[in-house]
Protein backbone atom coordinates (compact mmCIF):
# COMPACT_ATOMS: atom_id res chain seq x y z
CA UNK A 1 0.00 0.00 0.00
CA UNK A 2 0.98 3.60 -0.88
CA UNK A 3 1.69 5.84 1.47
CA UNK A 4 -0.69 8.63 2.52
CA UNK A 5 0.67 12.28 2.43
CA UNK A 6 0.54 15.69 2.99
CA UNK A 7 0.53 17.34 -0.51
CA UNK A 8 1.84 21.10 -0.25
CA UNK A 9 1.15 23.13 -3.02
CA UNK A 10 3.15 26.51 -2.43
CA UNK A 11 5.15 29.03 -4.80
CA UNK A 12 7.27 30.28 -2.14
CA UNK A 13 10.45 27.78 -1.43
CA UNK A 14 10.35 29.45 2.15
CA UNK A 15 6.86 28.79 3.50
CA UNK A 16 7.18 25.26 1.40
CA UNK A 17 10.34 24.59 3.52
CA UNK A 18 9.10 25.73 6.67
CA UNK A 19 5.56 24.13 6.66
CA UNK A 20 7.29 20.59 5.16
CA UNK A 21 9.57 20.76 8.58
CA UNK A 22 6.82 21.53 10.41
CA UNK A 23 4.56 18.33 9.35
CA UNK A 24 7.66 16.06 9.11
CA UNK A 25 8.84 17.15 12.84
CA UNK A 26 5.18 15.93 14.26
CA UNK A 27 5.19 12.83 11.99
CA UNK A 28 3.48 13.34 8.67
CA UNK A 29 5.00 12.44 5.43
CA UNK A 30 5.20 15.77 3.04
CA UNK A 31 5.41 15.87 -0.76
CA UNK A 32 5.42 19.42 -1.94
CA UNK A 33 5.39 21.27 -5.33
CA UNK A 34 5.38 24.70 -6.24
CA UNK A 35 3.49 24.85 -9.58
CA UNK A 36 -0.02 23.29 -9.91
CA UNK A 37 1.08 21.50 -12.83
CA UNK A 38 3.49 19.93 -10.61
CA UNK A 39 1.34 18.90 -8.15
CA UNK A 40 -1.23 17.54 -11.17
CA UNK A 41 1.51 15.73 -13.03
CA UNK A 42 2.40 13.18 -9.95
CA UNK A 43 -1.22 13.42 -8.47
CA UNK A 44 -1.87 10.21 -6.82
CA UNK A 45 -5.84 10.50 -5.64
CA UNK A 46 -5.25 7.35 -3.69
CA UNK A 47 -2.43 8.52 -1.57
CA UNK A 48 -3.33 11.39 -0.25
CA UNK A 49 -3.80 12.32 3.13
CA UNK A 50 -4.92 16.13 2.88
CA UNK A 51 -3.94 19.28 0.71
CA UNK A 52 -2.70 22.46 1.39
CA UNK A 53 -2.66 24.76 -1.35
CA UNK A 54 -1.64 28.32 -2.02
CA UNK A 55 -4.58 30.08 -3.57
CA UNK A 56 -2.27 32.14 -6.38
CA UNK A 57 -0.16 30.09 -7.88
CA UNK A 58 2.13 31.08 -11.08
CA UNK A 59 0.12 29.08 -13.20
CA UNK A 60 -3.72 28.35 -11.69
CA UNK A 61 -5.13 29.13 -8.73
CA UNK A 62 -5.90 26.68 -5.68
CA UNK A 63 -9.57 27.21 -6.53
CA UNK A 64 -9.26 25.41 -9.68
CA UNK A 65 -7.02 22.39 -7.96
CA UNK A 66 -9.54 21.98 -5.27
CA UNK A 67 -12.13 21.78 -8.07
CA UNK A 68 -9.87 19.09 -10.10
CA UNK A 69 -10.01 17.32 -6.75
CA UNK A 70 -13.44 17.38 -6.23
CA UNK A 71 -14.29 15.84 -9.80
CA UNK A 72 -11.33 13.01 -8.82
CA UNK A 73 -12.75 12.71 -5.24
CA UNK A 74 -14.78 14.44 -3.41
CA UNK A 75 -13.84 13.75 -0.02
CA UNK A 76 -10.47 14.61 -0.20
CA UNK A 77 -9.59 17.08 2.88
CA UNK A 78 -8.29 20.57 1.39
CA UNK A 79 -6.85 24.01 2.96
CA UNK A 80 -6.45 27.15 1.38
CA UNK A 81 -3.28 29.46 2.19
CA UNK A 82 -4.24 32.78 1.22
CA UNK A 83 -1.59 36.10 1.49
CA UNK A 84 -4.36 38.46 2.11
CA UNK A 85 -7.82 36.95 3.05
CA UNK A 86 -10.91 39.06 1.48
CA UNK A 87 -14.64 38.71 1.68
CA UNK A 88 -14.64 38.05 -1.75
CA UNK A 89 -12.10 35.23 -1.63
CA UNK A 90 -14.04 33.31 2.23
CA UNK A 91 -17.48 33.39 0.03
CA UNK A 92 -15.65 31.90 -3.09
CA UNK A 93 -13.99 29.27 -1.05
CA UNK A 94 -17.11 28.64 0.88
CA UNK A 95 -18.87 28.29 -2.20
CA UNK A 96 -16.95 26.19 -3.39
CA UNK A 97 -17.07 23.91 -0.59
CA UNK A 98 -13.37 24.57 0.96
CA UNK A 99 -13.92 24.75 4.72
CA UNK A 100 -10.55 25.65 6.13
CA UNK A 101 -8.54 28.68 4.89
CA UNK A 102 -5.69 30.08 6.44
CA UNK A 103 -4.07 33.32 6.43
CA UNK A 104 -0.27 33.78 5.86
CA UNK A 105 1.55 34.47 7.98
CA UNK A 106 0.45 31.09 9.60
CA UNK A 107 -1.01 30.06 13.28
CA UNK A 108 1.34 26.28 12.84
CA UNK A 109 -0.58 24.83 15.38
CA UNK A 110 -4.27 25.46 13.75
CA UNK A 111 -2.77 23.98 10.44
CA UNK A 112 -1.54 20.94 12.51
CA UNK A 113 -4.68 20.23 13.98
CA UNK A 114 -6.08 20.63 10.26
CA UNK A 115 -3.60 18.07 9.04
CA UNK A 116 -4.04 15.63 12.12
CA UNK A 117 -8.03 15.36 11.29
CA UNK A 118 -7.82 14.45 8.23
């Protein structure tokens, strides 16, 4: 069996490093990419344990991944890391059906209990 993991969608090599430590320090296995294409290219629906994506990436947004996802399976746990959270951007996501969002610079320990409910 596959292992289950943390898929980390984030343009910015810092908060991919430092969120990757983070999760691998309290025990979850982290893949992370920082193009959606990336993250499409190996996605394994199977073995993943949750998502956290950036909402702009250089080349979609998370709002389109987390709808790929959702056609693929719609049960699959998702966050959304947004630089500047608007009202425009919670009722999107809402919409949409993404429950958690979370607001750069991060609170680690809400995004770890995220990630350990999944």
């Amino acid at each position: 069996m596959t292992e289950r993991a943390v898929l980390l969608v984030d343009a910015d090599p810092a908060i991919r490093d430092s969120l990757t430590t983070l999760l691998d320090l309290n025990g979850f296995s982290v893949q992370s990419f920082s193009t959606g294409t990336a993250f499409l290219r190996t996605l394994n629906i199977d073995a993943i344990h949750c998502v956290i994506c950036e909402a702009n990436l250089p080349d979609t947004t998370g709002m389109r991944i987390f709808q790929h996802l959702q056609t693929l399976d719609p049960g699959v746990p998702f966050a959304l890391l947004v630089s500047q959270q608007s009202d425009s951007i919670l009722r999107s996501a809402h919409s949409a059906g993404i429950r958690q969002i979370f607001q750069k610079p991060l609170v680690h320990r809400r995004l770890l209990n995220f990630v350990s409910s999944c």
